[in-house]
N, C-alpha and C. Protein backbone atom coordinates (compact mmCIF):
# COMPACT_ATOMS: atom_id res chain seq x y z
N UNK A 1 107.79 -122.61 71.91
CA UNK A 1 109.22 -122.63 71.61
C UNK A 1 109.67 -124.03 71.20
N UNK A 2 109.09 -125.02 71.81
CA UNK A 2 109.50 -126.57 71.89
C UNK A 2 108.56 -126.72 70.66
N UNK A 3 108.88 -127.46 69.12
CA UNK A 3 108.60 -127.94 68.45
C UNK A 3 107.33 -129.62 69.00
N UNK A 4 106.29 -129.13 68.85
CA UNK A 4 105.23 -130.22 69.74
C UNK A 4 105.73 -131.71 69.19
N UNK A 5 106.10 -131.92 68.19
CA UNK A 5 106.35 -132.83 67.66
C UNK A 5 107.94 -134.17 68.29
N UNK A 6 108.23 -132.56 69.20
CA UNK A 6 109.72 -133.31 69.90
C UNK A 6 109.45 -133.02 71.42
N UNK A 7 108.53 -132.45 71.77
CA UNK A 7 107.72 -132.63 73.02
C UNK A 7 108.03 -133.79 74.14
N UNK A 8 108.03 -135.02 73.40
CA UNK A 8 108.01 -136.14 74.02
C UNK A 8 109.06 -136.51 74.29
N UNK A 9 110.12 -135.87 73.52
CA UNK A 9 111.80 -135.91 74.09
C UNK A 9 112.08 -135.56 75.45
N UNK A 10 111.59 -134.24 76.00
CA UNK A 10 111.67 -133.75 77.22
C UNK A 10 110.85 -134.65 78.22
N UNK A 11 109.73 -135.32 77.58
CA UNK A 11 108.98 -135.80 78.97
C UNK A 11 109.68 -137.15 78.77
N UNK A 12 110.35 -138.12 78.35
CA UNK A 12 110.98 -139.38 78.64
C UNK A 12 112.13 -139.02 79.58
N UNK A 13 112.50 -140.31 80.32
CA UNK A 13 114.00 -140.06 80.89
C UNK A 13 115.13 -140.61 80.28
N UNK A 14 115.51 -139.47 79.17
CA UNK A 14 116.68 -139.69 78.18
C UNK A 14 117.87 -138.63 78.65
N UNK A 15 118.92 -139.04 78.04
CA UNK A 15 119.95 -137.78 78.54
C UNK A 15 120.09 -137.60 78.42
N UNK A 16 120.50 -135.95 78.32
CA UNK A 16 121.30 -134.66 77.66
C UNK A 16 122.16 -134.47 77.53
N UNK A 17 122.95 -134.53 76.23
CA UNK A 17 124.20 -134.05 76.17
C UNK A 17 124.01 -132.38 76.30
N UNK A 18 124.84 -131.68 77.54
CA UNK A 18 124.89 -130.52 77.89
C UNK A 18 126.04 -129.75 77.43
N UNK A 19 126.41 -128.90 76.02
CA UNK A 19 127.32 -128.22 75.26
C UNK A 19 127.62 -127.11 76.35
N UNK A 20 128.90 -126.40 77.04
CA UNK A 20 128.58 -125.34 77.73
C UNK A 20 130.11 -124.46 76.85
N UNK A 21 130.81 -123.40 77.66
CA UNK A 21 131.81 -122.56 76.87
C UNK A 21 132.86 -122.64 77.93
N UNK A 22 134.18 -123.39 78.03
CA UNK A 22 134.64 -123.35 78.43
C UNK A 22 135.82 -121.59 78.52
N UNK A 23 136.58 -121.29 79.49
CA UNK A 23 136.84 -119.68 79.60
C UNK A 23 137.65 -119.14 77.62
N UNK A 24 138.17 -120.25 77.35
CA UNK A 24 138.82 -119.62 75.99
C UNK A 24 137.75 -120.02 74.65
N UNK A 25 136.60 -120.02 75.20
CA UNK A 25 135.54 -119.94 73.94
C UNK A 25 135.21 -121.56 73.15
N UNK A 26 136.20 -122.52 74.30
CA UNK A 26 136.01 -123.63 73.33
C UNK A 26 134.77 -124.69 73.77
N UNK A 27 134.39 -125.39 73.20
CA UNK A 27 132.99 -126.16 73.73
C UNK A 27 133.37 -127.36 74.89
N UNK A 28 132.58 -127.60 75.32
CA UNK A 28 132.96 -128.70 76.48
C UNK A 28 131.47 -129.37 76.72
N UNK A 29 131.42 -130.52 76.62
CA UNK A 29 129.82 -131.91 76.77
C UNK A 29 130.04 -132.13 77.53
N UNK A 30 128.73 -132.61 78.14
CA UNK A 30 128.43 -133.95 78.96
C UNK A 30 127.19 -134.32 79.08
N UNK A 31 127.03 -136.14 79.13
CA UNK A 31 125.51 -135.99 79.34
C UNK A 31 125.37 -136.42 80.46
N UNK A 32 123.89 -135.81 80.67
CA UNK A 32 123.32 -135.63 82.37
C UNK A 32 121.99 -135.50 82.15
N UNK A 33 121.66 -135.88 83.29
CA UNK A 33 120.21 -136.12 83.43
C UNK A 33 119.51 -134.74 83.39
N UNK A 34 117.94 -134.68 82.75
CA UNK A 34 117.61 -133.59 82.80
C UNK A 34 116.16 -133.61 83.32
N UNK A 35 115.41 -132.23 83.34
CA UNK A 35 113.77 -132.68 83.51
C UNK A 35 113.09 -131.31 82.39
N UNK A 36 112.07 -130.93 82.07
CA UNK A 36 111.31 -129.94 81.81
C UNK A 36 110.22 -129.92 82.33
N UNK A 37 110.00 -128.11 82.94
CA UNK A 37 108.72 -127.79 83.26
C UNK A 37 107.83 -127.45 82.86
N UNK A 38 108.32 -127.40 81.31
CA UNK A 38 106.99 -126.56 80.67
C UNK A 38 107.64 -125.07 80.22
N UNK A 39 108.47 -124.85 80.85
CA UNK A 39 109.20 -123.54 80.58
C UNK A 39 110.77 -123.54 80.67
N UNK A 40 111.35 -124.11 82.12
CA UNK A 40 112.58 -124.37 81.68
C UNK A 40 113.01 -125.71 81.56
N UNK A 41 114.10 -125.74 80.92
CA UNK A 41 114.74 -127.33 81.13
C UNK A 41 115.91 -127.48 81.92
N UNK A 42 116.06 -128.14 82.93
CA UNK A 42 116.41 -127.94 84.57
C UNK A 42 117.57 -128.88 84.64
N UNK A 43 118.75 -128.57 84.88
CA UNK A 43 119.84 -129.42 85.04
C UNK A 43 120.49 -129.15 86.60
N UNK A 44 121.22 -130.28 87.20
CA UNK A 44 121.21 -130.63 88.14
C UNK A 44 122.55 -131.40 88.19
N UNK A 45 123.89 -130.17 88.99
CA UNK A 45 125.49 -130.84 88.35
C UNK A 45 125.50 -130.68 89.81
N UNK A 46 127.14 -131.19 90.23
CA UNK A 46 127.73 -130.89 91.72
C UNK A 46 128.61 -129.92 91.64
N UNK A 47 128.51 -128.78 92.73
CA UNK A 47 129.34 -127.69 92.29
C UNK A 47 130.69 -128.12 92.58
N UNK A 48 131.40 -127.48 91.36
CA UNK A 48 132.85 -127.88 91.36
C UNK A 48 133.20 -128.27 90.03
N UNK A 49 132.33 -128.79 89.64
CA UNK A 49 132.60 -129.30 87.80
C UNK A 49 132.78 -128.24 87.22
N UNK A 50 133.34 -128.53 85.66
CA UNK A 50 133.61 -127.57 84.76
C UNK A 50 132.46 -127.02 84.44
N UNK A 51 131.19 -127.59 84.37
CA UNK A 51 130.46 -127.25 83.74
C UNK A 51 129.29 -126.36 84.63
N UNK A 52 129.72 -126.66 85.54
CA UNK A 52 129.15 -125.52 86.73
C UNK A 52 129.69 -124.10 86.72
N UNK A 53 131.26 -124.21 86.61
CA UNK A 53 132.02 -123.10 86.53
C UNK A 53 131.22 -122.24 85.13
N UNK A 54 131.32 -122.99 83.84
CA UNK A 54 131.23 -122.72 82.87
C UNK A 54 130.03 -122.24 82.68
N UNK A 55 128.66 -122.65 83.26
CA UNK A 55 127.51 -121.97 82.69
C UNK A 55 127.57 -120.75 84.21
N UNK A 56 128.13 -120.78 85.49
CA UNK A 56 127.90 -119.63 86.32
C UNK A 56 128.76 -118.40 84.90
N UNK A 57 129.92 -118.41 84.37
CA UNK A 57 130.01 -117.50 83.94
C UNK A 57 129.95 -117.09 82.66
N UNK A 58 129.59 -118.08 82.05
CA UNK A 58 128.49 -117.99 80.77
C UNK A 58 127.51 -118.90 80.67
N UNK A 59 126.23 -117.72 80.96
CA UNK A 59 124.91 -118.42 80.88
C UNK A 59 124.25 -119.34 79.44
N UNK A 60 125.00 -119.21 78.69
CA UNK A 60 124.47 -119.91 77.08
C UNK A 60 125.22 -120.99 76.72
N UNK A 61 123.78 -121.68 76.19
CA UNK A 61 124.27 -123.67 76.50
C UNK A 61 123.28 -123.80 75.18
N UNK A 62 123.84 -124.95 75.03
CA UNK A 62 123.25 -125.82 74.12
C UNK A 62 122.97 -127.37 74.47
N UNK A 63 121.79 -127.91 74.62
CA UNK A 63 121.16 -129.27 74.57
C UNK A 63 120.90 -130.13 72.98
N UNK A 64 121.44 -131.42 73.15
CA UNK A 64 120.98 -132.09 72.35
C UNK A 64 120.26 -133.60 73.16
N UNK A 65 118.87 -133.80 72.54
CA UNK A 65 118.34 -134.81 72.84
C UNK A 65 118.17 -136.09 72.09
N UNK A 66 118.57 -137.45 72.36
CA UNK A 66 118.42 -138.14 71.24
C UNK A 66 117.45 -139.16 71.97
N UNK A 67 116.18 -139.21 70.86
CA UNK A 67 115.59 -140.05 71.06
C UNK A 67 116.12 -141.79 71.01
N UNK A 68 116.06 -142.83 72.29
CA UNK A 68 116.51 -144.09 72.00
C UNK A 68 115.65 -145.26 71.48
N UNK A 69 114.76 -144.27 70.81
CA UNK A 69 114.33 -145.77 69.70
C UNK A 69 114.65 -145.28 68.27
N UNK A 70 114.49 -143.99 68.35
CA UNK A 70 115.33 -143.79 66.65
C UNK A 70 116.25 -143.27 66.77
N UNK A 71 117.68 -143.45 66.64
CA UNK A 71 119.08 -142.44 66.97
C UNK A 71 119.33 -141.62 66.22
N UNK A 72 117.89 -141.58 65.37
CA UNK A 72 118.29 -140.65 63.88
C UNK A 72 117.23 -139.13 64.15
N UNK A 73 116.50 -139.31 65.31
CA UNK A 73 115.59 -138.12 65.94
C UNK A 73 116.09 -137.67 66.73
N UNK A 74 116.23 -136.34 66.99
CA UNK A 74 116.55 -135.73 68.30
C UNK A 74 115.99 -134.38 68.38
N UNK A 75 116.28 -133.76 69.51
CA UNK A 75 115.76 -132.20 69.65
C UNK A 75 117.63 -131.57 70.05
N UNK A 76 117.12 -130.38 69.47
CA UNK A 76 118.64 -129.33 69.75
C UNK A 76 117.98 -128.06 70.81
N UNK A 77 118.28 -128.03 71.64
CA UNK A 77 117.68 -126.37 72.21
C UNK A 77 119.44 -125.69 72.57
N UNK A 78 119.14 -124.35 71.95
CA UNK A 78 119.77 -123.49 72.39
C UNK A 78 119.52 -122.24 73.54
N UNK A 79 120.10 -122.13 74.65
CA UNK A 79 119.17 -121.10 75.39
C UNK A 79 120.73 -120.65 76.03
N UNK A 80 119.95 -120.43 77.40
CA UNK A 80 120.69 -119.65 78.41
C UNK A 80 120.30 -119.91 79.81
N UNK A 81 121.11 -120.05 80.58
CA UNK A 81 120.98 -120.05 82.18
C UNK A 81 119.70 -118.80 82.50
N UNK A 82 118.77 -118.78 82.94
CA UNK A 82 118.33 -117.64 83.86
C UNK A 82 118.11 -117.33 85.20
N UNK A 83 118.40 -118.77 85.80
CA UNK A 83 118.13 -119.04 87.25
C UNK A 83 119.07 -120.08 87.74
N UNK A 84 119.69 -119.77 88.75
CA UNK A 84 120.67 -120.92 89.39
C UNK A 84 120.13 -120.85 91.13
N UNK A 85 119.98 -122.04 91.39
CA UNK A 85 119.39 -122.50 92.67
C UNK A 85 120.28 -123.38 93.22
N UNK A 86 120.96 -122.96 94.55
CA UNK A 86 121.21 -124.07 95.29
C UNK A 86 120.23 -124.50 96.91
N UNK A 87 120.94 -125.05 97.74
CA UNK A 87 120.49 -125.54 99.05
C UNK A 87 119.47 -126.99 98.91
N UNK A 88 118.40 -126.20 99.95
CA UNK A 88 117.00 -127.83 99.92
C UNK A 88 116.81 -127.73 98.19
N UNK A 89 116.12 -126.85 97.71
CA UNK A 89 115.77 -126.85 96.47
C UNK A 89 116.67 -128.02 95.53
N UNK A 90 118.20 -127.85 95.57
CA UNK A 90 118.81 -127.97 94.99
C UNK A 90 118.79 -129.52 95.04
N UNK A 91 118.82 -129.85 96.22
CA UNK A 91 119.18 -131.27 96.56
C UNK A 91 117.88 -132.06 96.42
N UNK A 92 116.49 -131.31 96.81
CA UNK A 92 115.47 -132.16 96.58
C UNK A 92 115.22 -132.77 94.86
N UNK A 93 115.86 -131.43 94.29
CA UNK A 93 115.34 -131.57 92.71
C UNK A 93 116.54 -133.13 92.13
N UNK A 94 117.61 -133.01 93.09
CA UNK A 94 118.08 -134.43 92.21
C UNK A 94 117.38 -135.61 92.85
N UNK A 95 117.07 -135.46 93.38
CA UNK A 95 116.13 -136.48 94.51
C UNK A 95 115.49 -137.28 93.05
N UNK A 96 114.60 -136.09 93.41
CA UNK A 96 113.74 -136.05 92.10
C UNK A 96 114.06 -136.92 90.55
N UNK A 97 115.29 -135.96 89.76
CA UNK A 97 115.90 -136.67 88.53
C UNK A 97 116.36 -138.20 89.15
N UNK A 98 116.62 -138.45 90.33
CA UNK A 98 117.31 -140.26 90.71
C UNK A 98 116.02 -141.11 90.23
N UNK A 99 114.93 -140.62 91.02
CA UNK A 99 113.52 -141.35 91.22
C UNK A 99 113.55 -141.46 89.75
N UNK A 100 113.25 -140.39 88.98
CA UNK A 100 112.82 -140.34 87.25
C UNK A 100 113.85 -141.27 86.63
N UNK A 101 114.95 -141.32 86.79
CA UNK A 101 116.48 -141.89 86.14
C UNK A 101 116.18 -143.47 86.40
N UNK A 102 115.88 -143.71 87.65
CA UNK A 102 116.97 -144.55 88.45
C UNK A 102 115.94 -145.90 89.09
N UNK A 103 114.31 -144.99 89.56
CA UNK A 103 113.54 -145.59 90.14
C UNK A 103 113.92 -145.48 92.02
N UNK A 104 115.23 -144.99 92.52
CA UNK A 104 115.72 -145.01 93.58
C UNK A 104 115.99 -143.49 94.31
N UNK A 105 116.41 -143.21 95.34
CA UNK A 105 116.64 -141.80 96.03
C UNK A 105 117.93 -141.98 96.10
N UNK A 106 118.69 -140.44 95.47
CA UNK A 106 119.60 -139.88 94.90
C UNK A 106 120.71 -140.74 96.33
N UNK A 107 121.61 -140.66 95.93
CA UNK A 107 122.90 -141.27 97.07
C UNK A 107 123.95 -140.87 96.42
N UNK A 108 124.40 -139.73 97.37
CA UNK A 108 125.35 -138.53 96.40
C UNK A 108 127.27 -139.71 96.90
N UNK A 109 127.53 -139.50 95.72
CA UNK A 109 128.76 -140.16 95.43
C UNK A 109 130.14 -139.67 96.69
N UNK A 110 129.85 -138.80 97.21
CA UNK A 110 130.54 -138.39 98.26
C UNK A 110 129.39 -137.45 99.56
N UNK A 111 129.71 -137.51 100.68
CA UNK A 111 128.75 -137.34 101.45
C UNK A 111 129.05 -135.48 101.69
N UNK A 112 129.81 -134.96 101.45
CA UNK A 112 129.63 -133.21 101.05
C UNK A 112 129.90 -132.67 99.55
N UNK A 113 129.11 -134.05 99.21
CA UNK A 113 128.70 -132.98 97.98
C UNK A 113 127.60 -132.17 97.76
N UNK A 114 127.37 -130.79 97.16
CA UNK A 114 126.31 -130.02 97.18
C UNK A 114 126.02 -129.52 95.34
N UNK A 115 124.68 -129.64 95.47
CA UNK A 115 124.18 -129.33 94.47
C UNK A 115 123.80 -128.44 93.98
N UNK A 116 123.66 -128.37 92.62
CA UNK A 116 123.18 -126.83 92.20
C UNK A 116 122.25 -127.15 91.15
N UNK A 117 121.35 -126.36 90.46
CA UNK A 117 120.40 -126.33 89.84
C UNK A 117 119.99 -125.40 88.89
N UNK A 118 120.11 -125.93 87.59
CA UNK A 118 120.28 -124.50 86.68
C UNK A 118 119.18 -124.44 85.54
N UNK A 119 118.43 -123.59 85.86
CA UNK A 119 117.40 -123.47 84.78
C UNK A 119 117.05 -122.86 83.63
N UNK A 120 117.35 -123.34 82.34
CA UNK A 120 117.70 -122.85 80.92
C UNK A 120 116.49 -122.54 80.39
N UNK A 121 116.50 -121.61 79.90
CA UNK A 121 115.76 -121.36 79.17
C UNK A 121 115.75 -121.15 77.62
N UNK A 122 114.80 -122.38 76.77
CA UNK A 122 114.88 -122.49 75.56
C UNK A 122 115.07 -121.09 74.55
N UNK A 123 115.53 -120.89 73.97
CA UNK A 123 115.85 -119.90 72.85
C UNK A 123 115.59 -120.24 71.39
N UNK A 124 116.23 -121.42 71.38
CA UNK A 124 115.53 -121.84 69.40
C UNK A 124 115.77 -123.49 69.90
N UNK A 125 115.02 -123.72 69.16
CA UNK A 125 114.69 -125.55 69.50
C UNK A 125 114.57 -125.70 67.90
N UNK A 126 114.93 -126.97 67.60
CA UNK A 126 114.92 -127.67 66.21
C UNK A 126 115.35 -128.58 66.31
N UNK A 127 114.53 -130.15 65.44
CA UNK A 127 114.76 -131.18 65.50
C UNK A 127 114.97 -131.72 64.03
N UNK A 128 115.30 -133.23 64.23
CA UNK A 128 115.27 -133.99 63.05
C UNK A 128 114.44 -135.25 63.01
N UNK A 129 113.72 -135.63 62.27
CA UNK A 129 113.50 -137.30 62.46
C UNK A 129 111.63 -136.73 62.78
């Protein structure tokens, strides 16, 4: 599905601008840290955001990746939510994106915040550059 050639987009720690549908059909970004497994590409918000709201009740998103040594390459995936995870899972996996991001363990910006974990699955991928 992933164009091999933009492969290497997903395995750096670059950031995703995350396209989701806000309730009257209109688009809404942000970028956020991401990871891939090989199958999905795994995002990791605090519940309560728009964009939590927005992909629980529409599962179809759009990613853009820009590579930061050429700003003129990137990857586009279009997919869909198929799995949403919260609890340990949830919280270990930002653990996880801090270490990859950050080099450090996650230190959530307020002490009840809870995480969620949403796993997209690619649909059409296409790049440039």
């Amino acid at each position: 599905m992933i164009p091999e050639r933009y492969v290497d987009l997903l395995q750096r720690p670059l950031l995703a601008i995350l396209a989701t549908l806000m309730p009257d059909g209109s688009p809404q970004a942000t970028p956020l840290w991401f990871d891939y497994d090989g199958q999905y590409v795994r995002v990791n918000v605090a519940q309560g955001r728009v964009k939590e709201r927005n992909m629980r009740r529409d599962p179809r998103v759009a990613l853009v990746i820009v590579d930061d040594e050429n700003p003129y390459r990137y990857l586009q995936i279009r997919g869909r939510v198929v799995q949403i995870i919260e609890g340990d899972v949830a919280r270990l996996h930002i653990d996880e994106l801090s270490r990859r991001y950050t080099g450090q363990p996650w230190q959530p910006p307020r002490p009840d915040e809870t995480r969620v974990l949403f796993c997209i699955q690619p649909e059409k991928a296409s790049g440039l550059g």
